[in-house]
PDB file of N, CA and C in Angstrom:
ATOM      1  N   UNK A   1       3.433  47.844  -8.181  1.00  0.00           N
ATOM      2  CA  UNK A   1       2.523  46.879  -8.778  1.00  0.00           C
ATOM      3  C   UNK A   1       2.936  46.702 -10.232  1.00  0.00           C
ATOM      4  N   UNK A   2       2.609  45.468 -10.966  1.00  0.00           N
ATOM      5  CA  UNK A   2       3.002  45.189 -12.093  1.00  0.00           C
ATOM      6  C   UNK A   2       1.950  45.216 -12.754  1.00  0.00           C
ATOM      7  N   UNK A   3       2.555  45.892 -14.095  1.00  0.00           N
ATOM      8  CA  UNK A   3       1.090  46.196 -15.190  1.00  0.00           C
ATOM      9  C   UNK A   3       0.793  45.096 -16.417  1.00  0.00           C
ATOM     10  N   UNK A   4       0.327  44.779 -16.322  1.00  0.00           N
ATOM     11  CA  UNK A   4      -0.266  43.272 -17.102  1.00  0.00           C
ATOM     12  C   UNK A   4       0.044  43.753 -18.536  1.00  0.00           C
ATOM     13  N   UNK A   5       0.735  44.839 -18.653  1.00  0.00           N
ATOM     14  CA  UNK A   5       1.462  45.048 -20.223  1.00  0.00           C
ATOM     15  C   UNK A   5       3.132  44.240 -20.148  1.00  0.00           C
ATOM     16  N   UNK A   6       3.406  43.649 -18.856  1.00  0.00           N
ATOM     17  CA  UNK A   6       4.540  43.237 -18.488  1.00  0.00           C
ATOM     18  C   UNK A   6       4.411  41.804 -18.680  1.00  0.00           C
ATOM     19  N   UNK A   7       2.892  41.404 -18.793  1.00  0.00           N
ATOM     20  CA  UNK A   7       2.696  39.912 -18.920  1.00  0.00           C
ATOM     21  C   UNK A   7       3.549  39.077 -20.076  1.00  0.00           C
ATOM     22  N   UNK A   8       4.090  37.961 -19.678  1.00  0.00           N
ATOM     23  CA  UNK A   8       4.750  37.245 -20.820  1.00  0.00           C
ATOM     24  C   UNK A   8       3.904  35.939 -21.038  1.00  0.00           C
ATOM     25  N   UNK A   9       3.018  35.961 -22.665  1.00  0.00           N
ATOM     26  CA  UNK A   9       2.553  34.593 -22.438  1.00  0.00           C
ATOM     27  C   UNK A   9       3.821  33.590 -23.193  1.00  0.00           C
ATOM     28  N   UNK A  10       3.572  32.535 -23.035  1.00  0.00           N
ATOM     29  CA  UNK A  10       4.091  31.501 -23.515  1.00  0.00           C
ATOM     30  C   UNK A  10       3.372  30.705 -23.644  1.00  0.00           C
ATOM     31  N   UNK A  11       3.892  29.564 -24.803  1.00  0.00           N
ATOM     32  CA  UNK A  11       2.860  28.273 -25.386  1.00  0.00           C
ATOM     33  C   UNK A  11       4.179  27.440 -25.602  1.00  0.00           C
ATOM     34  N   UNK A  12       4.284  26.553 -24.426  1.00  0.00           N
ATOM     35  CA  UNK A  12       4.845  25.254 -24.369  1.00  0.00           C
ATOM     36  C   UNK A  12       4.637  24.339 -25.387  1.00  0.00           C
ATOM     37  N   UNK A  13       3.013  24.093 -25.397  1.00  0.00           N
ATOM     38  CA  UNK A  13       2.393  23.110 -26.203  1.00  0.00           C
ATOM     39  C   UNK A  13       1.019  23.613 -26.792  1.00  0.00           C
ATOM     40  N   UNK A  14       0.258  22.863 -27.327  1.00  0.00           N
ATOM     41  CA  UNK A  14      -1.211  23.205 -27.746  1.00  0.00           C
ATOM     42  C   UNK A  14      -2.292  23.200 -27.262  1.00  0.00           C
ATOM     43  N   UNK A  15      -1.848  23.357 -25.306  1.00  0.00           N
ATOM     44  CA  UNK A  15      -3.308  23.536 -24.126  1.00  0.00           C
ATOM     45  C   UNK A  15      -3.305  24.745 -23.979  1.00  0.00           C
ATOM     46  N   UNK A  16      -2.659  25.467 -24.744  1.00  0.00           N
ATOM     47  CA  UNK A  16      -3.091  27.699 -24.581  1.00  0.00           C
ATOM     48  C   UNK A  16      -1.744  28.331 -24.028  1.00  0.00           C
ATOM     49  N   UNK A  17      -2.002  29.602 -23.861  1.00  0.00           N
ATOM     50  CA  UNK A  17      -0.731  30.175 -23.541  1.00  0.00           C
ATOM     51  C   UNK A  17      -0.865  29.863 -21.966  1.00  0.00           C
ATOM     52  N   UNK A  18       0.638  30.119 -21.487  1.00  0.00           N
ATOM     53  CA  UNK A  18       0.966  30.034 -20.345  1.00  0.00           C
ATOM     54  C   UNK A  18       1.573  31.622 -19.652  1.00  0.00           C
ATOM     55  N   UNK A  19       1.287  31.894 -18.579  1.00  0.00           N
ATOM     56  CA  UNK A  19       1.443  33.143 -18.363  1.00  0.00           C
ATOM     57  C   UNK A  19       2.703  33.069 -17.446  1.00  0.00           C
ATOM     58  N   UNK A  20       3.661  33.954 -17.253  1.00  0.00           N
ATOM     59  CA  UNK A  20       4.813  33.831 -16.377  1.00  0.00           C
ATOM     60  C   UNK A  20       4.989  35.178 -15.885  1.00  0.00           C
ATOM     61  N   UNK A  21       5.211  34.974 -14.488  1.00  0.00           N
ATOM     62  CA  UNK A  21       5.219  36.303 -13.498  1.00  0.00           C
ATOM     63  C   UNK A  21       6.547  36.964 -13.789  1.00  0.00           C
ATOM     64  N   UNK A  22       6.409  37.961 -14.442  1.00  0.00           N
ATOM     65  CA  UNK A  22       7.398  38.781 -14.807  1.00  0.00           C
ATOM     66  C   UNK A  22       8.541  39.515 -13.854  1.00  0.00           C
ATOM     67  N   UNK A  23       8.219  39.265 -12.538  1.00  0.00           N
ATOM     68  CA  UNK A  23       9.021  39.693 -11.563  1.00  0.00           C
ATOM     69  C   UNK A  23      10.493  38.725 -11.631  1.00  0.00           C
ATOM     70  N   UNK A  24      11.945  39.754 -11.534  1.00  0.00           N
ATOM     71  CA  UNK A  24      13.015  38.680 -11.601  1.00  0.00           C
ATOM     72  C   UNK A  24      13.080  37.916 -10.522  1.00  0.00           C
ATOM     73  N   UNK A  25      13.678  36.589 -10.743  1.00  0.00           N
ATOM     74  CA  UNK A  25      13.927  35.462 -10.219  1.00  0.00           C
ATOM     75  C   UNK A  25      12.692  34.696  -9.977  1.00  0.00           C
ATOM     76  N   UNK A  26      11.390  35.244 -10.305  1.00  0.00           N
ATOM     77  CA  UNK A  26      10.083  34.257 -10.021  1.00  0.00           C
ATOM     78  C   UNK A  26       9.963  33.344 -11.147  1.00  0.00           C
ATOM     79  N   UNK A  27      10.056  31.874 -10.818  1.00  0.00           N
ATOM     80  CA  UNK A  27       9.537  31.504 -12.189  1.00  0.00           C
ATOM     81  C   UNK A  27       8.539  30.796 -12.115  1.00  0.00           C
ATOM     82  N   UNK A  28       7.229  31.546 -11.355  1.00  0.00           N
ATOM     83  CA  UNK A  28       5.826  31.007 -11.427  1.00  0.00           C
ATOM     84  C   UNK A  28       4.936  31.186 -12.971  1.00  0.00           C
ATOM     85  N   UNK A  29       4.395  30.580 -13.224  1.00  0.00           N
ATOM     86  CA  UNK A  29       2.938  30.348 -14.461  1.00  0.00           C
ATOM     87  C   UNK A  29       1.773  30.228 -13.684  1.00  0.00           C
ATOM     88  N   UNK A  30       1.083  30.699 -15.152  1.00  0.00           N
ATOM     89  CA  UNK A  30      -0.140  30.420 -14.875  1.00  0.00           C
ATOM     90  C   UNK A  30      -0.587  30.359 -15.867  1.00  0.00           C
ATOM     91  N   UNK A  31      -1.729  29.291 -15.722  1.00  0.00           N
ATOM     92  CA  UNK A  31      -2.848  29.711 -16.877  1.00  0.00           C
ATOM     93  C   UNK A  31      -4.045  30.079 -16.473  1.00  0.00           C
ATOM     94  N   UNK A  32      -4.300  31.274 -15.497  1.00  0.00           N
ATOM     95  CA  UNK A  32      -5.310  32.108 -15.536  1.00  0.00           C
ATOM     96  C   UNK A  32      -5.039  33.375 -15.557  1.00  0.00           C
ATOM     97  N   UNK A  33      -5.271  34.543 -15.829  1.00  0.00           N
ATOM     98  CA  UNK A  33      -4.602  36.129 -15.840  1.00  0.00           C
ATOM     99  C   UNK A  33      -4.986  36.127 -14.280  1.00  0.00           C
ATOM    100  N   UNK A  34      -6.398  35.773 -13.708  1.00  0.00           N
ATOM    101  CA  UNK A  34      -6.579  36.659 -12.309  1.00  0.00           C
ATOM    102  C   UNK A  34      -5.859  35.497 -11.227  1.00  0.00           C
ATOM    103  N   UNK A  35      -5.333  34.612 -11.806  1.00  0.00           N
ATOM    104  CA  UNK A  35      -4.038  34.050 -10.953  1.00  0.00           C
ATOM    105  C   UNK A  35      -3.167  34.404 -10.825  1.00  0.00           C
ATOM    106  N   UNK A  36      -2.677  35.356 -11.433  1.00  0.00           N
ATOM    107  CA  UNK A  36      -0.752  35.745 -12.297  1.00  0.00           C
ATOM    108  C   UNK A  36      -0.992  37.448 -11.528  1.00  0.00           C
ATOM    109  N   UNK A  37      -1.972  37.623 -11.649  1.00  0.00           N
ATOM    110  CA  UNK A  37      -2.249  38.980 -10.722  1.00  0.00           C
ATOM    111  C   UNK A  37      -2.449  39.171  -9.292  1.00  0.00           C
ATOM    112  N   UNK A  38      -3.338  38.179  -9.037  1.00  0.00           N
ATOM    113  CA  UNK A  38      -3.147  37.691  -7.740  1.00  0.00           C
ATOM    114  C   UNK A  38      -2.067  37.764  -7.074  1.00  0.00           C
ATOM    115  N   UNK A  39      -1.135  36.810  -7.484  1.00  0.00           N
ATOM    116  CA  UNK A  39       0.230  36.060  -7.529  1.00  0.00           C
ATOM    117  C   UNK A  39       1.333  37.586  -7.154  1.00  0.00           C
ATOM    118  N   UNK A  40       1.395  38.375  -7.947  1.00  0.00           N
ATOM    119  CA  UNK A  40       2.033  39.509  -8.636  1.00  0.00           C
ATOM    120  C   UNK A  40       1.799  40.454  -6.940  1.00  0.00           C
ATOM    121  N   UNK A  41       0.529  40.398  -6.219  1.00  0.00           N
ATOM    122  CA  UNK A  41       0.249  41.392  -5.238  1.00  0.00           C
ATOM    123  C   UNK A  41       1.682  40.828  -4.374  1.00  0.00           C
ATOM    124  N   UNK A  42       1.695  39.548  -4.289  1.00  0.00           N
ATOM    125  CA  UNK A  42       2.902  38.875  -3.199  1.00  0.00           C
ATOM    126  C   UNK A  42       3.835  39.697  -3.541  1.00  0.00           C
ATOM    127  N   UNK A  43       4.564  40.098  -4.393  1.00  0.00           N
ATOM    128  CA  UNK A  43       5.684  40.370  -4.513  1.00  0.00           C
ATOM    129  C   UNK A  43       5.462  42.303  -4.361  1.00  0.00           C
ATOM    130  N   UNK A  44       4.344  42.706  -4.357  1.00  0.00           N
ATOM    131  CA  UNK A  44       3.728  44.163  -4.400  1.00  0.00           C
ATOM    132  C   UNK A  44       4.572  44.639  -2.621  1.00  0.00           C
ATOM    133  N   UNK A  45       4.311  43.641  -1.943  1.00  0.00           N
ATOM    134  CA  UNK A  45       4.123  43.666  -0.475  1.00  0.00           C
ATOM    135  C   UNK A  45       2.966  43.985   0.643  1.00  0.00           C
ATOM    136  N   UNK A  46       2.091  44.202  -0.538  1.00  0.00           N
ATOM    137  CA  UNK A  46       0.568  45.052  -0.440  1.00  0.00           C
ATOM    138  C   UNK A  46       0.306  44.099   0.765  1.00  0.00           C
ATOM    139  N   UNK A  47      -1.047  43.656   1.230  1.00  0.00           N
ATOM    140  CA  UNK A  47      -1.144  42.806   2.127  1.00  0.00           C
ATOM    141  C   UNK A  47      -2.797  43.147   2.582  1.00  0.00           C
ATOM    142  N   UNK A  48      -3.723  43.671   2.070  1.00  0.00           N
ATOM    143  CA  UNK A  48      -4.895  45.007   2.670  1.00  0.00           C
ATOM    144  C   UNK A  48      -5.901  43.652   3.749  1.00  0.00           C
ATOM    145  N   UNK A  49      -5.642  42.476   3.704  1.00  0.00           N
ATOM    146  CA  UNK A  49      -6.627  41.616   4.568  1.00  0.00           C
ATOM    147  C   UNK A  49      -5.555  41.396   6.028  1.00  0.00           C
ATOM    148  N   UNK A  50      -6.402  41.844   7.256  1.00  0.00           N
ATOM    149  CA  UNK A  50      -5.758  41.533   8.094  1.00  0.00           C
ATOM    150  C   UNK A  50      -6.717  40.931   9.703  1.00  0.00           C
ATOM    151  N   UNK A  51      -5.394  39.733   9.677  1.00  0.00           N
ATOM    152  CA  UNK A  51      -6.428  39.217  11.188  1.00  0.00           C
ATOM    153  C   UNK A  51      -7.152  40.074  12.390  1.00  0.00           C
ATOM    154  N   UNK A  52      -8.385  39.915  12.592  1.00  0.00           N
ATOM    155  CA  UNK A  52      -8.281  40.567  13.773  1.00  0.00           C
ATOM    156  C   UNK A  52      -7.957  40.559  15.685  1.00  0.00           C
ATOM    157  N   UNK A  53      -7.598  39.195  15.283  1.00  0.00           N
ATOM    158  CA  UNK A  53      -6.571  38.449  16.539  1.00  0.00           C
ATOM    159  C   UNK A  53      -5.301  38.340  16.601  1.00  0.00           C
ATOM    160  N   UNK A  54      -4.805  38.401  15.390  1.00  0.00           N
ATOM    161  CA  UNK A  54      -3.140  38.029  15.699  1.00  0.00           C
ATOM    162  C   UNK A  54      -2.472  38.830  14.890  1.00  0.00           C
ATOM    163  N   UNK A  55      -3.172  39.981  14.170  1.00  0.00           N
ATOM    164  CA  UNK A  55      -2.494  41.203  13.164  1.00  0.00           C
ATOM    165  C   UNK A  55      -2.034  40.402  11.751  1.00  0.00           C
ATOM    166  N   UNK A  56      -1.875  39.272  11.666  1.00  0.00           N
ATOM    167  CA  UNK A  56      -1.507  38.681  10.564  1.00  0.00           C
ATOM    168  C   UNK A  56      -2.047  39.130   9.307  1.00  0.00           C
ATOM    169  N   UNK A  57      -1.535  39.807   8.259  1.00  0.00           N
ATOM    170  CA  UNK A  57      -2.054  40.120   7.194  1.00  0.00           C
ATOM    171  C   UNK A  57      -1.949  39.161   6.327  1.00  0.00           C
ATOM    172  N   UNK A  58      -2.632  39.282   5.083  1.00  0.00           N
ATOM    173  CA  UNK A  58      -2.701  38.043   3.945  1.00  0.00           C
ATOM    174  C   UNK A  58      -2.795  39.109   2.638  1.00  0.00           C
ATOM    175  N   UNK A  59      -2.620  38.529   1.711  1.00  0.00           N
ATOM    176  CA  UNK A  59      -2.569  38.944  -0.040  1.00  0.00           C
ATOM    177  C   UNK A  59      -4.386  39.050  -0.274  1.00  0.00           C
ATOM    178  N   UNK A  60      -4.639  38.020  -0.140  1.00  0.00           N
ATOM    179  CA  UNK A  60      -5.949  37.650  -0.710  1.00  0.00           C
ATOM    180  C   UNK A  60      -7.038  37.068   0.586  1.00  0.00           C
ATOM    181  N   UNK A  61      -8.366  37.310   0.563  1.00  0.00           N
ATOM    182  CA  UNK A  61      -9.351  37.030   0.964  1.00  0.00           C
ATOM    183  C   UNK A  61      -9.575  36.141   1.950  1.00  0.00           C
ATOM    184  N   UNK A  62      -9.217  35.118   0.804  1.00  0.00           N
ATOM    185  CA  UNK A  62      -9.918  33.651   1.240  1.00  0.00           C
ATOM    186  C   UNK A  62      -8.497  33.160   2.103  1.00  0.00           C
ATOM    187  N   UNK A  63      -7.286  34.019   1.934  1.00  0.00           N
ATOM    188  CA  UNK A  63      -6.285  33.290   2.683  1.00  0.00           C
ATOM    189  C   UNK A  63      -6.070  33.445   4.046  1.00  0.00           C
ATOM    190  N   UNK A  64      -6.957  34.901   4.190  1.00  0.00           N
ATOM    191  CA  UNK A  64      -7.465  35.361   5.926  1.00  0.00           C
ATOM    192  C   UNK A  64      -8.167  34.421   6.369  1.00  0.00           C
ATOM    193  N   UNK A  65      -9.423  34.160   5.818  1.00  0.00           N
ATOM    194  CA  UNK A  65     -10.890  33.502   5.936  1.00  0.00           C
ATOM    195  C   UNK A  65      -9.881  31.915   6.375  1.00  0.00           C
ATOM    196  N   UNK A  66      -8.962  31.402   5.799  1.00  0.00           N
ATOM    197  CA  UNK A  66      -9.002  29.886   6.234  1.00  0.00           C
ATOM    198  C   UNK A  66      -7.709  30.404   7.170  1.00  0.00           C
ATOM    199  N   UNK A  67      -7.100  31.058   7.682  1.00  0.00           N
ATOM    200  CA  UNK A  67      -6.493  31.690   8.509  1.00  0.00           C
ATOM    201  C   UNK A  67      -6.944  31.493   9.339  1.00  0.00           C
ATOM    202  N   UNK A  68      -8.113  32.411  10.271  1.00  0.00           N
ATOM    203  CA  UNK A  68      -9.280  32.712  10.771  1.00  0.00           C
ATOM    204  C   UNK A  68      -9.942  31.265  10.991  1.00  0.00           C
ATOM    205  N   UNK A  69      -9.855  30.314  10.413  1.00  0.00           N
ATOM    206  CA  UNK A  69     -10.367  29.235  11.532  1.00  0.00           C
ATOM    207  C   UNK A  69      -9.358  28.724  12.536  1.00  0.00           C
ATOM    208  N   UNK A  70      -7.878  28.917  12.416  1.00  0.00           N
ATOM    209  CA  UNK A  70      -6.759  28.263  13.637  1.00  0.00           C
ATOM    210  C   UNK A  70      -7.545  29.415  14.927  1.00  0.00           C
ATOM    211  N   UNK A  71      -7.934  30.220  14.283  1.00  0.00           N
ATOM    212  CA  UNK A  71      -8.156  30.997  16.308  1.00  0.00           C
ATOM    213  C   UNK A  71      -9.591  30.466  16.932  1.00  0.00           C
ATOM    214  N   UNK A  72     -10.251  29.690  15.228  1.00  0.00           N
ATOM    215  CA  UNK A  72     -12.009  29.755  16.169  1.00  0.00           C
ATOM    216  C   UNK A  72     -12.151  28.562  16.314  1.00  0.00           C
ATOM    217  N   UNK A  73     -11.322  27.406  15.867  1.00  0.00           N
ATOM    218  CA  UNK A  73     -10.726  25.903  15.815  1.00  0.00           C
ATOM    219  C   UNK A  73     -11.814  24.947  15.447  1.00  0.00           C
ATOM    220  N   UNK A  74     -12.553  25.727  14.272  1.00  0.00           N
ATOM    221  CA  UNK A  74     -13.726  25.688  13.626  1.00  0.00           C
ATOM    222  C   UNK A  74     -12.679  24.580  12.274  1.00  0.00           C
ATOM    223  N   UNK A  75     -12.756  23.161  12.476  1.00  0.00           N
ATOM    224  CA  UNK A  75     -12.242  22.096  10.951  1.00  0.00           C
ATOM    225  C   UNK A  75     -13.266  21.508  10.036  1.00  0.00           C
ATOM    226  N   UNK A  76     -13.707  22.013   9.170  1.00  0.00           N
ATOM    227  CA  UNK A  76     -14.824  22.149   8.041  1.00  0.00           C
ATOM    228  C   UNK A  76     -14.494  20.826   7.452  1.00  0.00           C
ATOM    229  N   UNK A  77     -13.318  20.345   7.032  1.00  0.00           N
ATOM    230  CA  UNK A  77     -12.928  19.205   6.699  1.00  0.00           C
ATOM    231  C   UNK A  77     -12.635  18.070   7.062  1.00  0.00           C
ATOM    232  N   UNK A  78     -13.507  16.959   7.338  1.00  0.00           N
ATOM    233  CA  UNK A  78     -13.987  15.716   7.901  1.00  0.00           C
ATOM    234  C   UNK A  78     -13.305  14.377   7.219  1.00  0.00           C
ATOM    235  N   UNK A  79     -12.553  13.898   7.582  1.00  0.00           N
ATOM    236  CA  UNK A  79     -12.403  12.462   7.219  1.00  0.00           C
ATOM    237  C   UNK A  79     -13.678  11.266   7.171  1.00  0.00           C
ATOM    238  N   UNK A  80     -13.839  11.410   6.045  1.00  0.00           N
ATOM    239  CA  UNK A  80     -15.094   9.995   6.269  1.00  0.00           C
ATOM    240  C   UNK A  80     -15.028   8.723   6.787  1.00  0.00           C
ATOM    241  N   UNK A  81     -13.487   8.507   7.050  1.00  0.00           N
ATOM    242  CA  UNK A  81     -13.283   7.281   7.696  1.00  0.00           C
ATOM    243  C   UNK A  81     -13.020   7.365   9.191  1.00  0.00           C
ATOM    244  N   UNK A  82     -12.012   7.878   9.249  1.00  0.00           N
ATOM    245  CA  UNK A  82     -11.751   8.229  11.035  1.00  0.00           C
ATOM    246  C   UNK A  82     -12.200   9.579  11.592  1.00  0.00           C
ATOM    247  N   UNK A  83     -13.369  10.636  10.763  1.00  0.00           N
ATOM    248  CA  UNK A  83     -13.482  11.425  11.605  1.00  0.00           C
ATOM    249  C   UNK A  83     -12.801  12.454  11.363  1.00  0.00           C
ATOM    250  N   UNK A  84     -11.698  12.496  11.801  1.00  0.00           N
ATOM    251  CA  UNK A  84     -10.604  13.735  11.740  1.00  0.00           C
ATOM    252  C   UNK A  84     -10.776  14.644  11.316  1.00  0.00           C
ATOM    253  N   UNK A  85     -10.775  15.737  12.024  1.00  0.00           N
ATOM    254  CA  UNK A  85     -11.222  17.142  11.325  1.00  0.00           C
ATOM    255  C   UNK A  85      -9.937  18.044  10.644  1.00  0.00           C
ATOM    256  N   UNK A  86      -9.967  18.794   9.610  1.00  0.00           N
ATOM    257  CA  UNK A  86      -8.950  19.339   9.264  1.00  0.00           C
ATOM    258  C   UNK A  86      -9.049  21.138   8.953  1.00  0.00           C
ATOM    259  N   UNK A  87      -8.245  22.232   9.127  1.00  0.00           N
ATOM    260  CA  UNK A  87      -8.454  23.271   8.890  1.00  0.00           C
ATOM    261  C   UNK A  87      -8.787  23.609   7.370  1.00  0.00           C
ATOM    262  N   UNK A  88      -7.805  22.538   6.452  1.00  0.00           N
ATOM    263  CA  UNK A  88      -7.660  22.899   4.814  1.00  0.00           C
ATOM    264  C   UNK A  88      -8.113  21.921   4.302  1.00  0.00           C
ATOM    265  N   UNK A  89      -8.681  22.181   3.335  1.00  0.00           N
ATOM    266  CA  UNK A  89      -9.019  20.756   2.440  1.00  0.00           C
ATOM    267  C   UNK A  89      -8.461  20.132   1.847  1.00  0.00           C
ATOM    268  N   UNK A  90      -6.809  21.012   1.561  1.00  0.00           N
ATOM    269  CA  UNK A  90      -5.361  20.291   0.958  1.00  0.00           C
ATOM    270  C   UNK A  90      -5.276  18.844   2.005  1.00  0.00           C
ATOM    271  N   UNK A  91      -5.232  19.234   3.452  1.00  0.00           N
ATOM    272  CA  UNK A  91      -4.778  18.411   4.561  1.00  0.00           C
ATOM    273  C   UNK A  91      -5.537  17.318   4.558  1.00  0.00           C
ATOM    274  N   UNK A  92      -7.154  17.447   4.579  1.00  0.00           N
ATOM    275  CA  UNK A  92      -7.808  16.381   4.414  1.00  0.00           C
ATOM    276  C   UNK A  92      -7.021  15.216   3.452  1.00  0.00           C
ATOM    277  N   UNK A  93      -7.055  16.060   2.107  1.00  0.00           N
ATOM    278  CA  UNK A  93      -6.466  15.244   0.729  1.00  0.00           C
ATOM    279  C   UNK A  93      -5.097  14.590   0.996  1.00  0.00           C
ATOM    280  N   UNK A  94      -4.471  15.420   1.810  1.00  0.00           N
ATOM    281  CA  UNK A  94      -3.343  14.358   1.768  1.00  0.00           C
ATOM    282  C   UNK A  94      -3.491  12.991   3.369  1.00  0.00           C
ATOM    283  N   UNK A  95      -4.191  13.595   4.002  1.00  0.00           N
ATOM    284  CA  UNK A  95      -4.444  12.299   5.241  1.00  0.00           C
ATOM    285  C   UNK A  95      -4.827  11.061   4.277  1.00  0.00           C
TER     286      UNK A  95
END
């Protein structure tokens, strides 16, 4: 795990520092710390959320939780025009 004494901020411009995942060859930012930490578990290999249908593990929470609707085929996200249901709300946005 990486210790947030490893954090590099940077300031591009005058919207705040920018944070960069200190792991080599990543060249992700952020501008939130509990994003850049988040972020940081991926590369940990950690994984502690796991499906209980298909063993699939995830980094974070919410990435099980919208996981976890492809098995219950439960689409929260509705097209207001045609209906269409979607698993992510990215998918909606781009239909």
């Amino acid at each position: 795990m990486l210790l947030s004494s490893s954090i590099k901020k940077i300031q591009p411009n005058s919207d705040g520092p920018i944070l960069k995942c200190p792991e080599p060859n990543c060249n992700k930012v952020f501008t939130r710390a509990y994003n850049l930490k988040s972020h940081q578990l991926s590369h940990s290999g950690v994984r502690p959320f796991k499906c209980k249908t298909c063993q699939t593990s995830f980094v974070r929470k919410h990435d099980l939780k919208r996981h976890e609707r492809l098995h219950t085929g439960v689409k929260p996200y509705v097209c207001s025009v045609c209906h269409r249901g979607f698993y992510r709300s990215d998918a909606l946005s781009r239909h």
